[in-house]
Protein backbone atom coordinates (compact mmCIF):
# COMPACT_ATOMS: atom_id res chain seq x y z
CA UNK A 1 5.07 -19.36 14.34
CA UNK A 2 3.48 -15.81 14.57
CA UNK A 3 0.44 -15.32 12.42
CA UNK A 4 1.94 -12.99 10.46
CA UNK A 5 4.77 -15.43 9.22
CA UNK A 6 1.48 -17.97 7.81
CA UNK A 7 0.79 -16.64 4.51
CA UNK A 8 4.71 -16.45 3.68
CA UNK A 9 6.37 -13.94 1.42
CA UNK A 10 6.69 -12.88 -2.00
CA UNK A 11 9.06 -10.39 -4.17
CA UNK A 12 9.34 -6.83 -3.69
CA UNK A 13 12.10 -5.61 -5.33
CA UNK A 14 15.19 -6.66 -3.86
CA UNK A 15 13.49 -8.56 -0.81
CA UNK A 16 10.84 -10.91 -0.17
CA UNK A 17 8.36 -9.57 1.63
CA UNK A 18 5.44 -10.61 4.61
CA UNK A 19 2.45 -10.75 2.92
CA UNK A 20 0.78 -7.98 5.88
CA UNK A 21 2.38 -4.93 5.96
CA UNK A 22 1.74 -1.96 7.05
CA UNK A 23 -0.03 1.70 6.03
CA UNK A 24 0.95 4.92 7.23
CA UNK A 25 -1.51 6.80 5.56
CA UNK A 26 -3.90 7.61 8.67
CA UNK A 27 -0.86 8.70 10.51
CA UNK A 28 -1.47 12.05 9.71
CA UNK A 29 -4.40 14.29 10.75
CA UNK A 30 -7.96 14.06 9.89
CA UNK A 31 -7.92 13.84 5.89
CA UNK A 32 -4.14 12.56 5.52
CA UNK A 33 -3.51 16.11 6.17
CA UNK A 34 -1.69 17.91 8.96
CA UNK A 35 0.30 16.89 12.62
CA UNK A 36 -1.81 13.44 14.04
CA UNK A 37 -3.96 14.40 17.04
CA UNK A 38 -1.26 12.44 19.48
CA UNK A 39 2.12 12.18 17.77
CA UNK A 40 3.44 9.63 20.57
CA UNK A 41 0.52 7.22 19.74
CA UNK A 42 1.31 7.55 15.94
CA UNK A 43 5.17 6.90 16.91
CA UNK A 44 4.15 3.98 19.23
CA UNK A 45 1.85 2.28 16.65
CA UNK A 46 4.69 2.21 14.11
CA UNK A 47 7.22 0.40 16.64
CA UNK A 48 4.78 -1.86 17.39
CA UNK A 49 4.22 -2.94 13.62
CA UNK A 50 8.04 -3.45 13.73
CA UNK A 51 7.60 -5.62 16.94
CA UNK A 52 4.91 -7.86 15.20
CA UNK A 53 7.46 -8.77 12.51
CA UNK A 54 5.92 -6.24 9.76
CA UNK A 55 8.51 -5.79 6.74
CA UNK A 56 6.86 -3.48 4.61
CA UNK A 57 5.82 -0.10 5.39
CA UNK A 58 3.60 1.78 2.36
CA UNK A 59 4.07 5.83 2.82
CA UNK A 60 3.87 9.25 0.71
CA UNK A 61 5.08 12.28 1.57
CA UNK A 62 2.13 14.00 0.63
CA UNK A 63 0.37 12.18 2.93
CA UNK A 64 0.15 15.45 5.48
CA UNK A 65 2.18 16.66 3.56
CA UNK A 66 5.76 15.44 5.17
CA UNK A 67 4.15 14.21 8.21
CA UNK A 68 4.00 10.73 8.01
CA UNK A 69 7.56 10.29 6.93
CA UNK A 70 8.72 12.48 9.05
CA UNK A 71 6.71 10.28 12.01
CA UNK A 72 8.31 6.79 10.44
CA UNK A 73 11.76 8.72 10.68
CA UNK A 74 11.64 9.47 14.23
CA UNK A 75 9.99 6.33 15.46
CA UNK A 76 12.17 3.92 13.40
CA UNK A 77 15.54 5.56 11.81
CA UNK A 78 17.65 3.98 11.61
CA UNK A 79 16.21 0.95 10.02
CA UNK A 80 16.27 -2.80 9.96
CA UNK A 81 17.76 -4.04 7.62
CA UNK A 82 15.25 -6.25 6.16
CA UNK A 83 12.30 -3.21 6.32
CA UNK A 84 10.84 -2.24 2.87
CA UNK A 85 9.56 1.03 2.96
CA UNK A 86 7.63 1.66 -0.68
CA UNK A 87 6.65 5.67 -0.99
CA UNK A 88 4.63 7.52 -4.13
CA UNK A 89 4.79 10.11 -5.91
CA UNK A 90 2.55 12.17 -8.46
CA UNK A 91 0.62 13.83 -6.32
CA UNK A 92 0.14 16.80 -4.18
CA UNK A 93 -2.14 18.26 -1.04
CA UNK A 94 -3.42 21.84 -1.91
CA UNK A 95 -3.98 24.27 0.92
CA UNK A 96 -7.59 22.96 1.13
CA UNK A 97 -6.61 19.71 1.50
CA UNK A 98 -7.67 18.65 -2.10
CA UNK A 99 -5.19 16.02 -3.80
CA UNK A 100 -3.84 17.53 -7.26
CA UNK A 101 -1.46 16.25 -9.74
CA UNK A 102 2.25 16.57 -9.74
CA UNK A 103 3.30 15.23 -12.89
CA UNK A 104 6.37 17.65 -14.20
CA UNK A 105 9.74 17.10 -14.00
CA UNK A 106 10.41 19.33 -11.32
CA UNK A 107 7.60 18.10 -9.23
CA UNK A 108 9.09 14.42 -9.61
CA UNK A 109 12.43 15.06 -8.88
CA UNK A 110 11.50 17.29 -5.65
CA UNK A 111 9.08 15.07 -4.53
CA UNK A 112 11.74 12.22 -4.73
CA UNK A 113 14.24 14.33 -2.97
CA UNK A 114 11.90 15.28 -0.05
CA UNK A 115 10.58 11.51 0.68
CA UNK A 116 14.88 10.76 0.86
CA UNK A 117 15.29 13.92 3.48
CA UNK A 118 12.01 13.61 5.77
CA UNK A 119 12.63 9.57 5.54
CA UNK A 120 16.15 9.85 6.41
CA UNK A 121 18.00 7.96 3.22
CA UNK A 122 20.23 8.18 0.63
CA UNK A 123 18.35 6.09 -1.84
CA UNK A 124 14.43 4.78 -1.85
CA UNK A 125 13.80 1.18 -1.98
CA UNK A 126 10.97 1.34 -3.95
CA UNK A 127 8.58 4.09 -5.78
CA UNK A 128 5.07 3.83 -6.44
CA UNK A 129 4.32 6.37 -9.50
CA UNK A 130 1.04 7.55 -8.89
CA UNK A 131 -1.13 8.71 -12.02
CA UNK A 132 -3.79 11.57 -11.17
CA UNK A 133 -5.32 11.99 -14.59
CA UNK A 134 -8.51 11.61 -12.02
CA UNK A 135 -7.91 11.44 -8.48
CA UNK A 136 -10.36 8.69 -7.72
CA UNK A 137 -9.58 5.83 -9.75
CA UNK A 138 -7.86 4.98 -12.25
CA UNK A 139 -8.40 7.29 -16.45
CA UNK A 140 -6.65 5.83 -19.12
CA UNK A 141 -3.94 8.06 -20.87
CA UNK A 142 -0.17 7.62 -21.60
CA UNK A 143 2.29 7.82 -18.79
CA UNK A 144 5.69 7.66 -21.00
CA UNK A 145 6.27 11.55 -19.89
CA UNK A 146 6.42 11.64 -16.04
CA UNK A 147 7.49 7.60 -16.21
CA UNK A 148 10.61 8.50 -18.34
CA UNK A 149 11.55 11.45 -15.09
CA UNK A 150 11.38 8.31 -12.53
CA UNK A 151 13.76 6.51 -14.32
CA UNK A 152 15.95 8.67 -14.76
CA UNK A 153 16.25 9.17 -11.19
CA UNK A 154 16.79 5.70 -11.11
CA UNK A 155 19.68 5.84 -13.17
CA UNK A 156 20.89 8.41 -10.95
CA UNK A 157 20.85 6.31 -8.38
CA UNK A 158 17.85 7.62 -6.18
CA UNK A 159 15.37 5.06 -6.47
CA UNK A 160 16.15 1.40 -6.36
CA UNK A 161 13.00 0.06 -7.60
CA UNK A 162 9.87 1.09 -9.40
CA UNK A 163 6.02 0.46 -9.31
CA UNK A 164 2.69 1.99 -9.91
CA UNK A 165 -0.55 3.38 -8.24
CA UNK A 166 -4.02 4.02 -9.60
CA UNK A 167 -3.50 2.89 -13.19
CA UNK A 168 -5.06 0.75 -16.26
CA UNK A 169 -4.04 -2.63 -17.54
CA UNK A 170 -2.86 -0.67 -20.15
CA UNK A 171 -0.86 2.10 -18.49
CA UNK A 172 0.89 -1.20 -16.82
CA UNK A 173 1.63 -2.86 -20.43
CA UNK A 174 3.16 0.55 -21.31
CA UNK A 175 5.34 1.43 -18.35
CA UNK A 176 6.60 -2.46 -18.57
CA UNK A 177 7.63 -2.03 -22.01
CA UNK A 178 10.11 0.88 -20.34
CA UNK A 179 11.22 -0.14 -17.28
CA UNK A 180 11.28 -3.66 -14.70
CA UNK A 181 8.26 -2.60 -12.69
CA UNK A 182 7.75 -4.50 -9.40
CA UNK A 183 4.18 -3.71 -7.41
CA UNK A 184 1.17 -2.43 -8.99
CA UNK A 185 -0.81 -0.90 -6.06
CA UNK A 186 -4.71 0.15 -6.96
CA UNK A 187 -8.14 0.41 -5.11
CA UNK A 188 -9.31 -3.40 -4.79
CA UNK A 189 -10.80 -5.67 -2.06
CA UNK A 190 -13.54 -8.27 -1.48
CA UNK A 191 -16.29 -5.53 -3.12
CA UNK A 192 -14.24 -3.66 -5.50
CA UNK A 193 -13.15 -6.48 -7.88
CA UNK A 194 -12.28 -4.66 -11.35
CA UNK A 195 -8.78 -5.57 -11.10
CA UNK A 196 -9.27 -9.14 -10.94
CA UNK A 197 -8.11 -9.93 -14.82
CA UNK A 198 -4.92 -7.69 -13.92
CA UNK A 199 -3.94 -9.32 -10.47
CA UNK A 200 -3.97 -13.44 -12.62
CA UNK A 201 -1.58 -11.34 -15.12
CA UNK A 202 0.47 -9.76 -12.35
CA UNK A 203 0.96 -13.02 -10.50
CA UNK A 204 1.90 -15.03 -13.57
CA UNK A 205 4.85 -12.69 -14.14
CA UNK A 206 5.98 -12.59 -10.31
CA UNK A 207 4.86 -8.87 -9.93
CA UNK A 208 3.17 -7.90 -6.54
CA UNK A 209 -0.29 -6.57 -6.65
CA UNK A 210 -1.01 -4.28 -3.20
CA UNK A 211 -4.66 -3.30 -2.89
CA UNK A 212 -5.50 0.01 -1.45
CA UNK A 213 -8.39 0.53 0.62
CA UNK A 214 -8.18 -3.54 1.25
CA UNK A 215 -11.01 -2.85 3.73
CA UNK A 216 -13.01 0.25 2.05
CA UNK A 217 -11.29 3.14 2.95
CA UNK A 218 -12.88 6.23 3.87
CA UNK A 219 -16.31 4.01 3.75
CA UNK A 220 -15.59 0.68 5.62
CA UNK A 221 -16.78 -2.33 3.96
CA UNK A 222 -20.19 -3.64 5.55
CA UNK A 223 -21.47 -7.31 4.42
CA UNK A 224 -24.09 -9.58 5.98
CA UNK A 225 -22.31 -12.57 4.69
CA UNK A 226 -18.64 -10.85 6.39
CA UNK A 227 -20.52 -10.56 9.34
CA UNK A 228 -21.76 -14.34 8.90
CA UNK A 229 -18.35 -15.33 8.56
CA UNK A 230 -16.77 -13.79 11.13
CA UNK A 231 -19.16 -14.99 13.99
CA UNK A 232 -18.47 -17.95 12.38
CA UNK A 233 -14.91 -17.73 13.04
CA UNK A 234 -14.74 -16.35 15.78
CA UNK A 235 -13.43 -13.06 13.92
CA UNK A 236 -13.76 -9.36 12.90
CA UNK A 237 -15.56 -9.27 9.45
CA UNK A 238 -12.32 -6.84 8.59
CA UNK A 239 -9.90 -9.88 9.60
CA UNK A 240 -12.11 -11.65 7.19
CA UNK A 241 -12.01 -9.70 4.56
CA UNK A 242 -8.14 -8.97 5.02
CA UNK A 243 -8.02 -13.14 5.09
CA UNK A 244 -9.94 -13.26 1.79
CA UNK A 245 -7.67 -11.13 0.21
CA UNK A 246 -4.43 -13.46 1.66
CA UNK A 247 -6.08 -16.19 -0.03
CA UNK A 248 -7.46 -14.15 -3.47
CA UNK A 249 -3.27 -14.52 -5.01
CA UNK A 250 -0.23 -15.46 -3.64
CA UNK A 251 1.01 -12.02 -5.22
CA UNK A 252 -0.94 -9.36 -3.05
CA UNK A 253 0.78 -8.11 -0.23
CA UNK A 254 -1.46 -6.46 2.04
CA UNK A 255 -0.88 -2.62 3.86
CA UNK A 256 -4.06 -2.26 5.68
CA UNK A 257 -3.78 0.96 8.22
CA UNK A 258 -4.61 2.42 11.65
CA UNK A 259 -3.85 4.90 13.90
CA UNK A 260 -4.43 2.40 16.42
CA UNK A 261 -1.92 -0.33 18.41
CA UNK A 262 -5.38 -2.48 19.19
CA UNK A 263 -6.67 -2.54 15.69
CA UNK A 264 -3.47 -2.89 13.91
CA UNK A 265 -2.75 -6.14 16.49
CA UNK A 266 -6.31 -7.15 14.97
CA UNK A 267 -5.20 -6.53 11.44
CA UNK A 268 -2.04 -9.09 11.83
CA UNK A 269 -3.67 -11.08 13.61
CA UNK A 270 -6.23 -12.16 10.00
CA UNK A 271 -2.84 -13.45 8.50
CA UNK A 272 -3.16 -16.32 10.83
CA UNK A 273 -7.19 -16.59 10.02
CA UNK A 274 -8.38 -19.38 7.86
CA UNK A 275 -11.54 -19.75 5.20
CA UNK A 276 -13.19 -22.73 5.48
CA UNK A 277 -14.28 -23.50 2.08
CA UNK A 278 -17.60 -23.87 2.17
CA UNK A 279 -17.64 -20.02 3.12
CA UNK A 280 -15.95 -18.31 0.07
CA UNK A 281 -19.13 -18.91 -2.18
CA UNK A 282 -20.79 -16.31 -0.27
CA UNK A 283 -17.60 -14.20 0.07
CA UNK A 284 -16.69 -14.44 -3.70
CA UNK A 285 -20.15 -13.27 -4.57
CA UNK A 286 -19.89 -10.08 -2.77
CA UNK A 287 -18.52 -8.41 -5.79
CA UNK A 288 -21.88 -9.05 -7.64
């Protein structure tokens, strides 16, 4: 059995899903924006992902903008059958780089209809609505309006399934009292712990919870007691804090990312890793 296959599965949409996937986020250039410095490494990384048994690949197409889809097009089209790639929309990349809000109508329904062209389908397995009321974390606020314009484009046919990104408990209560959502996906991992309340809720109604920035994002996580651990183990202290996460709910499905074939093999590689009891203390109280 491949390490990736040891944490098992769990519902995203229409599939069940490996609990490790995969993020194409850093695909892109420096600051998700722009061509990647090497293209062929970007296209190689993917296929290897694939290779590894990865069934869930997490994109945007305003991540460059267009580039990373355009990347998982040429590297993988056509797909397996049993790949799950979940893309978001919501958002935009100014000329600067800055990330903006694209909440009308319009915006929706073009930004739905490029992720189907630069991905190469007819219809999107699943799409993350991303709310930008702030662009770093999630602002309370209704999101009936630009919720009601995905659905829609469900109806048409478009968009097979539905979740959410950066949102409230209570933006979640609201969109679920419109539509079947399927994945919440917001900033959480072994530091950031503010969803904890919402991921118990999530899992008790079967809905998957995938953490962004799983290992800190644009500021890596740094720990004394993941370092501990992972000489420990014999591990990375990110393989340790990817394994904590495994073990936080049966219902998070992880999509750490890399630009690169070594650390992505590293990143699988924590699926297989297991936490000794008598080291969580320690790991559970890195939150405080």
């Amino acid at each position: 059995m491949q390490s990736i296959d040891k944490t098992g599965t769990f519902p995203l949409g229409a599939r069940a899903v490996k609990r490790m996937g995969y993020g194409a986020m850093q695909l892109a250039g420096p600051g998700v924006f722009g061509p990647p410095r090497d293209r062929g490494a970007a296209l190689a990384v993917l296929r290897e992902a694939v290779e590894l048994g990865i069934d869930h690949i997490d994109t945007s197409d305003f991540y460059g903008p267009h580039v990373t889809n355009q990347i998982i097009r040429e590297a993988l089209h056509p797909y397996r059958d049993d790949l799950t790639i979940v893309t978001k929309i919501g958002a935009r990349r100014g000329e600067d780089a800055s990330w903006l809000p694209a909440f009308s109508a319009e915006a929706l329904t073009q930004a739905v209809h490029d992720n189907l062209r630069n991905l190469g389908l007819d219809v999107l397995d699943v799409v993350n609505l991303r709310i930008m009321f702030q662009a770093h974390g999630p602002a309370e606020g209704s999101i009936e309006q630009p919720l009601a314009v995905l659905a829609e484009l469900q109806r048409q046919g478009l968009v097979r399934h539905i979740g959410l990104s950066n949102v409230t408990a209570a933006q979640v209560a609201e969109a679920r009292s419109m539509v079947p959502i399927v994945c919440v996906q917001n900033l959480y991992n072994i530091v950031h712990r503010q969803d904890d309340p919402l991921i118990d809720a999530l899992a008790r109604d079967g809905i998957a919870y995938v953490p962004f920035f799983p290992l800190g994002g644009f500021t890596p996580l740094q720990s004394s007691a993941l370092s501990a651990a992972a000489q420990r183990l014999g591990a990375t202290p990110m393989q340790v804090a990817l394994a904590w996460l495994l073990r936080r709910s049966p219902n998070i499905l992880l999509i750490p990312g890399t630009s690169s074939i070594a650390h992505l093999r590293e990143n699988v590689a924590a699926a297989g890793l297991e936490l000794p009891d008598d080291v969580l203390p320690a790991l559970d109280g890195l939150a405080a």
